[in-house]
N, C-alpha and C. Protein backbone atom coordinates (compact mmCIF):
# COMPACT_ATOMS: atom_id res chain seq x y z
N UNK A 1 22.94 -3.08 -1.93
CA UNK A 1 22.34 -2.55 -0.72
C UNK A 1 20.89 -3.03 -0.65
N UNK A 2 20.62 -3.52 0.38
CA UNK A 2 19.29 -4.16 0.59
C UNK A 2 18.11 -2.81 0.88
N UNK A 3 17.19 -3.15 0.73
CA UNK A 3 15.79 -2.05 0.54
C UNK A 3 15.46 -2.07 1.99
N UNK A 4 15.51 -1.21 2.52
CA UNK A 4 15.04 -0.73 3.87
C UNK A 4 13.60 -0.19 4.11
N UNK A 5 12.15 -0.91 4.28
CA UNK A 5 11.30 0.29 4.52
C UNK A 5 10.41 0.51 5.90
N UNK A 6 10.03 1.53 6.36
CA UNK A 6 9.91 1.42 7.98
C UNK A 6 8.20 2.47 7.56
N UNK A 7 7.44 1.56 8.06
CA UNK A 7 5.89 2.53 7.90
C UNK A 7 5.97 3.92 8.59
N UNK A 8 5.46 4.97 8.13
CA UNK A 8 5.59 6.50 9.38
C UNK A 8 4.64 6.33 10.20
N UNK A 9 5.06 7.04 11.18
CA UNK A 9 4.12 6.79 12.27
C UNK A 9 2.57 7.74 11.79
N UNK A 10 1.51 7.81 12.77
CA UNK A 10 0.10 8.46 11.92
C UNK A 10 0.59 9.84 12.20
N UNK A 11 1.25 10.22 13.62
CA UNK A 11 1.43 11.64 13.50
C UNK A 11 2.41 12.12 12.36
N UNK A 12 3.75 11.59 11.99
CA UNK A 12 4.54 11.78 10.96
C UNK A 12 3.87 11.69 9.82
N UNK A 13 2.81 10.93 9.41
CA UNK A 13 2.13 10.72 8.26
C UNK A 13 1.09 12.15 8.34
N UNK A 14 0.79 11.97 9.52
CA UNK A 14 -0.14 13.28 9.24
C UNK A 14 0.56 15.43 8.80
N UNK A 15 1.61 15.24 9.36
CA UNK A 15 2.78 16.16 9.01
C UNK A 15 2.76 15.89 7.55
N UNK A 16 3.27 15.09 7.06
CA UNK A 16 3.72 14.59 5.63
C UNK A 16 2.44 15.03 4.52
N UNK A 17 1.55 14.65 4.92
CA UNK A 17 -0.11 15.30 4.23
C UNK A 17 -0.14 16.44 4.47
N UNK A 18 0.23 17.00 5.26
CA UNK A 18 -0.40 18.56 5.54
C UNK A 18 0.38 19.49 5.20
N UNK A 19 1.65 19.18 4.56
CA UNK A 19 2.90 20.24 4.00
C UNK A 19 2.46 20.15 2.64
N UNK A 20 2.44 21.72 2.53
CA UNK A 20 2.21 21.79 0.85
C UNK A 20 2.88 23.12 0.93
N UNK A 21 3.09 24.08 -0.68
CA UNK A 21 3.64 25.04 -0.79
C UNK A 21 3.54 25.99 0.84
N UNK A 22 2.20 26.38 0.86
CA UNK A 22 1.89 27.70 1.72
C UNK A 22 1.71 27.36 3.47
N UNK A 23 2.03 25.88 3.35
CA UNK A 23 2.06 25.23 4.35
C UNK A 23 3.47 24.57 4.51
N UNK A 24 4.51 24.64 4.77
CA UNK A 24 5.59 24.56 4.95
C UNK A 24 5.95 23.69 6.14
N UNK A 25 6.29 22.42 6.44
CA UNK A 25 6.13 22.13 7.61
C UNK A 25 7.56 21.44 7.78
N UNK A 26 8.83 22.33 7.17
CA UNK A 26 10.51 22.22 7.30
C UNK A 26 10.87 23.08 8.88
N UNK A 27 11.94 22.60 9.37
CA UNK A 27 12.65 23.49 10.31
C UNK A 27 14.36 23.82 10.07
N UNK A 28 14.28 24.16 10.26
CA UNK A 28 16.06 25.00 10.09
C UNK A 28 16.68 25.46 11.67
N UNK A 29 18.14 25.51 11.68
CA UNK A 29 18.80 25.94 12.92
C UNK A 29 19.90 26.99 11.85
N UNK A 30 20.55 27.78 13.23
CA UNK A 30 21.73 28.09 12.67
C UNK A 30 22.53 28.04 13.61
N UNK A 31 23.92 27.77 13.59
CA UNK A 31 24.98 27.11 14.50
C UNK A 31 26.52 28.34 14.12
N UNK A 32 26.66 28.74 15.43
CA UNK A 32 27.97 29.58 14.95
C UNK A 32 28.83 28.94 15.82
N UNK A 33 30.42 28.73 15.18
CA UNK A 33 31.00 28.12 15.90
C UNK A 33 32.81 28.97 15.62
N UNK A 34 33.20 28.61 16.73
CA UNK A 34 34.70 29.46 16.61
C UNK A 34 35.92 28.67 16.17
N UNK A 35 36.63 29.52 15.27
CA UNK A 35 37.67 28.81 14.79
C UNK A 35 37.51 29.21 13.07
N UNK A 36 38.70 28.46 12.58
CA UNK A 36 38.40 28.45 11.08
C UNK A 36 37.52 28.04 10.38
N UNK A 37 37.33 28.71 9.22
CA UNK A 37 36.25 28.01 8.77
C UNK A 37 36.35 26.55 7.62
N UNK A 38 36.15 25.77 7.74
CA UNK A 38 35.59 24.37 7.49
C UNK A 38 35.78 24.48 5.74
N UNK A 39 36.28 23.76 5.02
CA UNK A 39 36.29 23.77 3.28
C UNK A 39 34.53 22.78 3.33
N UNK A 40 33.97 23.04 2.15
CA UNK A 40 33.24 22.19 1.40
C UNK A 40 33.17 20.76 1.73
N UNK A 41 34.58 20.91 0.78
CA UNK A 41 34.86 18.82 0.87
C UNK A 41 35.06 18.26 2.55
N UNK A 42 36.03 18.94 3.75
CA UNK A 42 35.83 18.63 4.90
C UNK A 42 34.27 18.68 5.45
N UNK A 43 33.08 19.54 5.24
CA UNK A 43 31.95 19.46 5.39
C UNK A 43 31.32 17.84 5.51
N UNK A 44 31.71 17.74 3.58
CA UNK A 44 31.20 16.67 3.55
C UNK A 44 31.66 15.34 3.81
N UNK A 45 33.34 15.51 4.02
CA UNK A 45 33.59 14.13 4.53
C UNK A 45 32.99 13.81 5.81
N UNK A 46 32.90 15.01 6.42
CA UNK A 46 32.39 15.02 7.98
C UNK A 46 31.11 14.52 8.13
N UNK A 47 29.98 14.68 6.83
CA UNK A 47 28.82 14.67 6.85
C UNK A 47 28.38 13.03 6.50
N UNK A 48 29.22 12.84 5.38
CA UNK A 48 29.25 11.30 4.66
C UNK A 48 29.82 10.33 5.73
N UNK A 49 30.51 10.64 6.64
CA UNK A 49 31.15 9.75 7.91
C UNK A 49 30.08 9.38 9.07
N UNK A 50 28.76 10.17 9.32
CA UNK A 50 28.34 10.58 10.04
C UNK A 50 27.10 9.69 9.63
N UNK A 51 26.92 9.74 8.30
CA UNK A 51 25.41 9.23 7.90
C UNK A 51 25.27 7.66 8.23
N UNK A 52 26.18 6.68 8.36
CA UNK A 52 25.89 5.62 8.52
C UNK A 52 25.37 5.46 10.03
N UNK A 53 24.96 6.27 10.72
CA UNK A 53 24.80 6.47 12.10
C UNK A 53 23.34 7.23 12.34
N UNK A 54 22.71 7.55 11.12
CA UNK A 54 21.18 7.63 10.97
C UNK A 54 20.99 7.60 9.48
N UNK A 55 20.44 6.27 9.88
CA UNK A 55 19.80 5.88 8.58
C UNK A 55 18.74 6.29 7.58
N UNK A 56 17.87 7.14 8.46
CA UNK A 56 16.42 7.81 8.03
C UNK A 56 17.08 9.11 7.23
N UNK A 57 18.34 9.63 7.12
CA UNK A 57 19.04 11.00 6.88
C UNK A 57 19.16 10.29 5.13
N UNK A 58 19.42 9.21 5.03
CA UNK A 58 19.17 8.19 3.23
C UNK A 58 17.98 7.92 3.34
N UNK A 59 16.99 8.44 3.37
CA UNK A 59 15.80 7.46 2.89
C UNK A 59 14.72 9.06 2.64
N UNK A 60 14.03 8.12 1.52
CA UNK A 60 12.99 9.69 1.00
C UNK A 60 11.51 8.47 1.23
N UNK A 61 10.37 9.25 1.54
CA UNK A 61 9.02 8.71 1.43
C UNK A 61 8.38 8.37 0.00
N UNK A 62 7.82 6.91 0.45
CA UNK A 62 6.54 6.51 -0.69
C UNK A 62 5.12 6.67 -0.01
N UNK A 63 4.70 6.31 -0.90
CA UNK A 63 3.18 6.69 -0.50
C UNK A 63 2.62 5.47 -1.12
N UNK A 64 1.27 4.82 -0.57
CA UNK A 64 0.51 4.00 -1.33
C UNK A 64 -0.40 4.93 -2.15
N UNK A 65 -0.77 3.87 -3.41
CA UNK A 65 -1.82 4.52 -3.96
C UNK A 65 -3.37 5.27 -3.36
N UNK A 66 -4.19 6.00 -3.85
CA UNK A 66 -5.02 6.51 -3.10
C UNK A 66 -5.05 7.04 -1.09
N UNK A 67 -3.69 6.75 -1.13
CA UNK A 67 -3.17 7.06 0.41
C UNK A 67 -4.36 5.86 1.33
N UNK A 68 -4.17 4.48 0.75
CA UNK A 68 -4.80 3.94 1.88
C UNK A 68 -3.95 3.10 3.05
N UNK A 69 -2.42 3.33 2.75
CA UNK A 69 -1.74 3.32 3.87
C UNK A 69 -0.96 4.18 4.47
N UNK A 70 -0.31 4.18 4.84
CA UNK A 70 0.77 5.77 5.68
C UNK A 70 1.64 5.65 5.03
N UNK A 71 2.35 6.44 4.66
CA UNK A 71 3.75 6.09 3.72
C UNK A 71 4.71 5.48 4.16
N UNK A 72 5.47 4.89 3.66
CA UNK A 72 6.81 4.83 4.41
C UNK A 72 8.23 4.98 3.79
N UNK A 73 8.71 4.77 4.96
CA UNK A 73 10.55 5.64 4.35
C UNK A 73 11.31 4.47 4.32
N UNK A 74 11.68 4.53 2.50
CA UNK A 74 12.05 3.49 2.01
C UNK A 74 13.41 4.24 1.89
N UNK A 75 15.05 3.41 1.95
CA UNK A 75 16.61 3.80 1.31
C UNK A 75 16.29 4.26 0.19
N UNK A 76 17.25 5.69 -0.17
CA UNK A 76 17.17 6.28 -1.29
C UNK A 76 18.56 5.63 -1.99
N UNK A 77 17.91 4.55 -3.42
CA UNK A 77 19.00 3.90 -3.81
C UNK A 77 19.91 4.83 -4.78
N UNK A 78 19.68 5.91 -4.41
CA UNK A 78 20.59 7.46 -5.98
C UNK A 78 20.64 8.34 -4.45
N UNK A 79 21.41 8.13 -3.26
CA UNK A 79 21.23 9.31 -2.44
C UNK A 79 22.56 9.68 -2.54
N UNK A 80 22.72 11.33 -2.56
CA UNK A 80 23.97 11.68 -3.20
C UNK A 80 24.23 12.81 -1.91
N UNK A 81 25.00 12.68 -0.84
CA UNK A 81 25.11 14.32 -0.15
C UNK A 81 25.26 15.44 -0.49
N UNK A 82 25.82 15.24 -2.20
CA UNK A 82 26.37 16.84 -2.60
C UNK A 82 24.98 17.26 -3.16
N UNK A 83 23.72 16.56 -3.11
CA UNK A 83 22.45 17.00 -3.20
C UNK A 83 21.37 17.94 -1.98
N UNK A 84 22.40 17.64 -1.01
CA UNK A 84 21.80 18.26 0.41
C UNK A 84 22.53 19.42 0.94
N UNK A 85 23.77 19.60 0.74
CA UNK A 85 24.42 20.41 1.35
C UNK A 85 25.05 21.25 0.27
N UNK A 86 24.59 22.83 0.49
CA UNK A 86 24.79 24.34 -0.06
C UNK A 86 25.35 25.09 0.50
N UNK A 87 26.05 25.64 -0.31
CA UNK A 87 26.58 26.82 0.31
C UNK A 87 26.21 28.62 -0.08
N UNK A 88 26.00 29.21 1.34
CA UNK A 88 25.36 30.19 0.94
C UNK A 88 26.44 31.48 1.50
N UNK A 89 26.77 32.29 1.42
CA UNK A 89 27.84 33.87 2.17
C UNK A 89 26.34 34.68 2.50
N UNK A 90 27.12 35.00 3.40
CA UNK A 90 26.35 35.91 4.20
C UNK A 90 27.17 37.42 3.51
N UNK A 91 26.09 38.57 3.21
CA UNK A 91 26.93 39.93 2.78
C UNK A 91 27.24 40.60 3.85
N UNK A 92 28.19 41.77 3.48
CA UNK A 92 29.10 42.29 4.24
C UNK A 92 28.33 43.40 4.58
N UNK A 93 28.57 43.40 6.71
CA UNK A 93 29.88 43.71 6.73
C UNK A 93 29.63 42.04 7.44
N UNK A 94 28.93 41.29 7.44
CA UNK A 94 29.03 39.65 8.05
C UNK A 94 28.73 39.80 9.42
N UNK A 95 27.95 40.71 9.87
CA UNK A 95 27.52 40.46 11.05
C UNK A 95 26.16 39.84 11.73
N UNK A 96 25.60 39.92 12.53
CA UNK A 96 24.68 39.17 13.29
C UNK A 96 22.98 39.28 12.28
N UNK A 97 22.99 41.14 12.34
CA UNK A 97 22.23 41.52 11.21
C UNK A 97 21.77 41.07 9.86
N UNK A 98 23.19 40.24 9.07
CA UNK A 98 23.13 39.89 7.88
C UNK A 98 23.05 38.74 8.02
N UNK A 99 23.32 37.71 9.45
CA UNK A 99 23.04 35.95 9.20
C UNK A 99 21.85 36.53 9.33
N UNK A 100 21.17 36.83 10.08
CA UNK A 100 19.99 36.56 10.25
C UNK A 100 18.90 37.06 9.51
N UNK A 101 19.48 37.72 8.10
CA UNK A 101 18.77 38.12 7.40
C UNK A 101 18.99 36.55 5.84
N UNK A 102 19.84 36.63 6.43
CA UNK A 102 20.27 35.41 5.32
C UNK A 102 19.71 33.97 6.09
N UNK A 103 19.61 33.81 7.23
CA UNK A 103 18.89 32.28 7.70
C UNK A 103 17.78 32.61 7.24
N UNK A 104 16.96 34.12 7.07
CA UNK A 104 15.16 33.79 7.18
C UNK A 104 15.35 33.80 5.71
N UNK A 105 16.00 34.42 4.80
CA UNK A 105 15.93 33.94 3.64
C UNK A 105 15.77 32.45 3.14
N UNK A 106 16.59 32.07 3.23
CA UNK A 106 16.64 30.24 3.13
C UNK A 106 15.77 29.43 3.93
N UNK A 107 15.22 29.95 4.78
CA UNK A 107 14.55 28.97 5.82
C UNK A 107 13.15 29.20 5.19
N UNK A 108 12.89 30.80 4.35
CA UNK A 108 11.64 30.66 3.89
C UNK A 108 11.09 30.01 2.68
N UNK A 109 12.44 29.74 2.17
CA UNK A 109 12.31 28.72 1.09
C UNK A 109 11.47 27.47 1.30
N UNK A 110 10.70 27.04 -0.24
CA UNK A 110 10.23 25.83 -0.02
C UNK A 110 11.27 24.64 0.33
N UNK A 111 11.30 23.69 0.93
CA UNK A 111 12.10 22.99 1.12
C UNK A 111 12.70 22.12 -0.18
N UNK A 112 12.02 21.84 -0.92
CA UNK A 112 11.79 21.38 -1.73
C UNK A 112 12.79 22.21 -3.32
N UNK A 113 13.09 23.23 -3.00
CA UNK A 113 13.59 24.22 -3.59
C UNK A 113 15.29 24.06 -3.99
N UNK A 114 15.65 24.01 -5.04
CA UNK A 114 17.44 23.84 -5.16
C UNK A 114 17.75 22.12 -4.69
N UNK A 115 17.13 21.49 -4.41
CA UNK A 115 17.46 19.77 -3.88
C UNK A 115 17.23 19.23 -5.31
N UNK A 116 17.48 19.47 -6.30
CA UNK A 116 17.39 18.98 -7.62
C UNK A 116 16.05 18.05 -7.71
N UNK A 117 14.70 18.23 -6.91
CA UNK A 117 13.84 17.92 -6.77
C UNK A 117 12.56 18.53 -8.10
């Protein structure tokens, strides 16, 4: 696989500098959808099918030394999906109350947190 790297733009670069622990600069959704629910491995075939269709979803940031250029987002040549995607239950009785006590949980997480990072 050939090395992909694309400079960030100054506003993306400037995001990228300014996230630190107490500064958090991740977003999260939550999506309810009807029907059965979805196994793991269908997740991820669904997810691994999908990725060759954004490329930036494989690639993690470098940085130059002393930051005298903007970083850029180089292919992650070890990118693994079962590194991105968790699974979490919501407690019972599973209603509206408990996602949404369980999205702000996880969403307040560092991002950085459980990604074997």
């Amino acid at each position: 696989m050939s090395q992909t790297q694309d400079r960030m733009s100054t506003l993306d670069a400037g995001f990228f500098y300014a996230e630190h622990h107490n500064v958090p600069m991740h977003t999260g959704s939550v999506a309810v959808f009807d029907g059965p629910t979805p196994t793991r491995a269908d997740l991820m075939r669904l997810f691994e099918a999908k990725l060759p269709r954004v490329p930036r979803y494989r690639q993690v940031v470098r940085t130059a030394p002393f930051q005298l250029l903007r970083p850029v987002w180089a292919d992650d040549q070890e990118f693994a999906i079962r590194h991105h995607v968790r699974h979490a239950s919501v407690p019972a009785p599973g209603g509206q109350e408990q996602l949404q006590a369980t999205a702000a949980e996880l969403g307040g997480r560092a991002a950085h947190e459980g990604a074997g990072s």
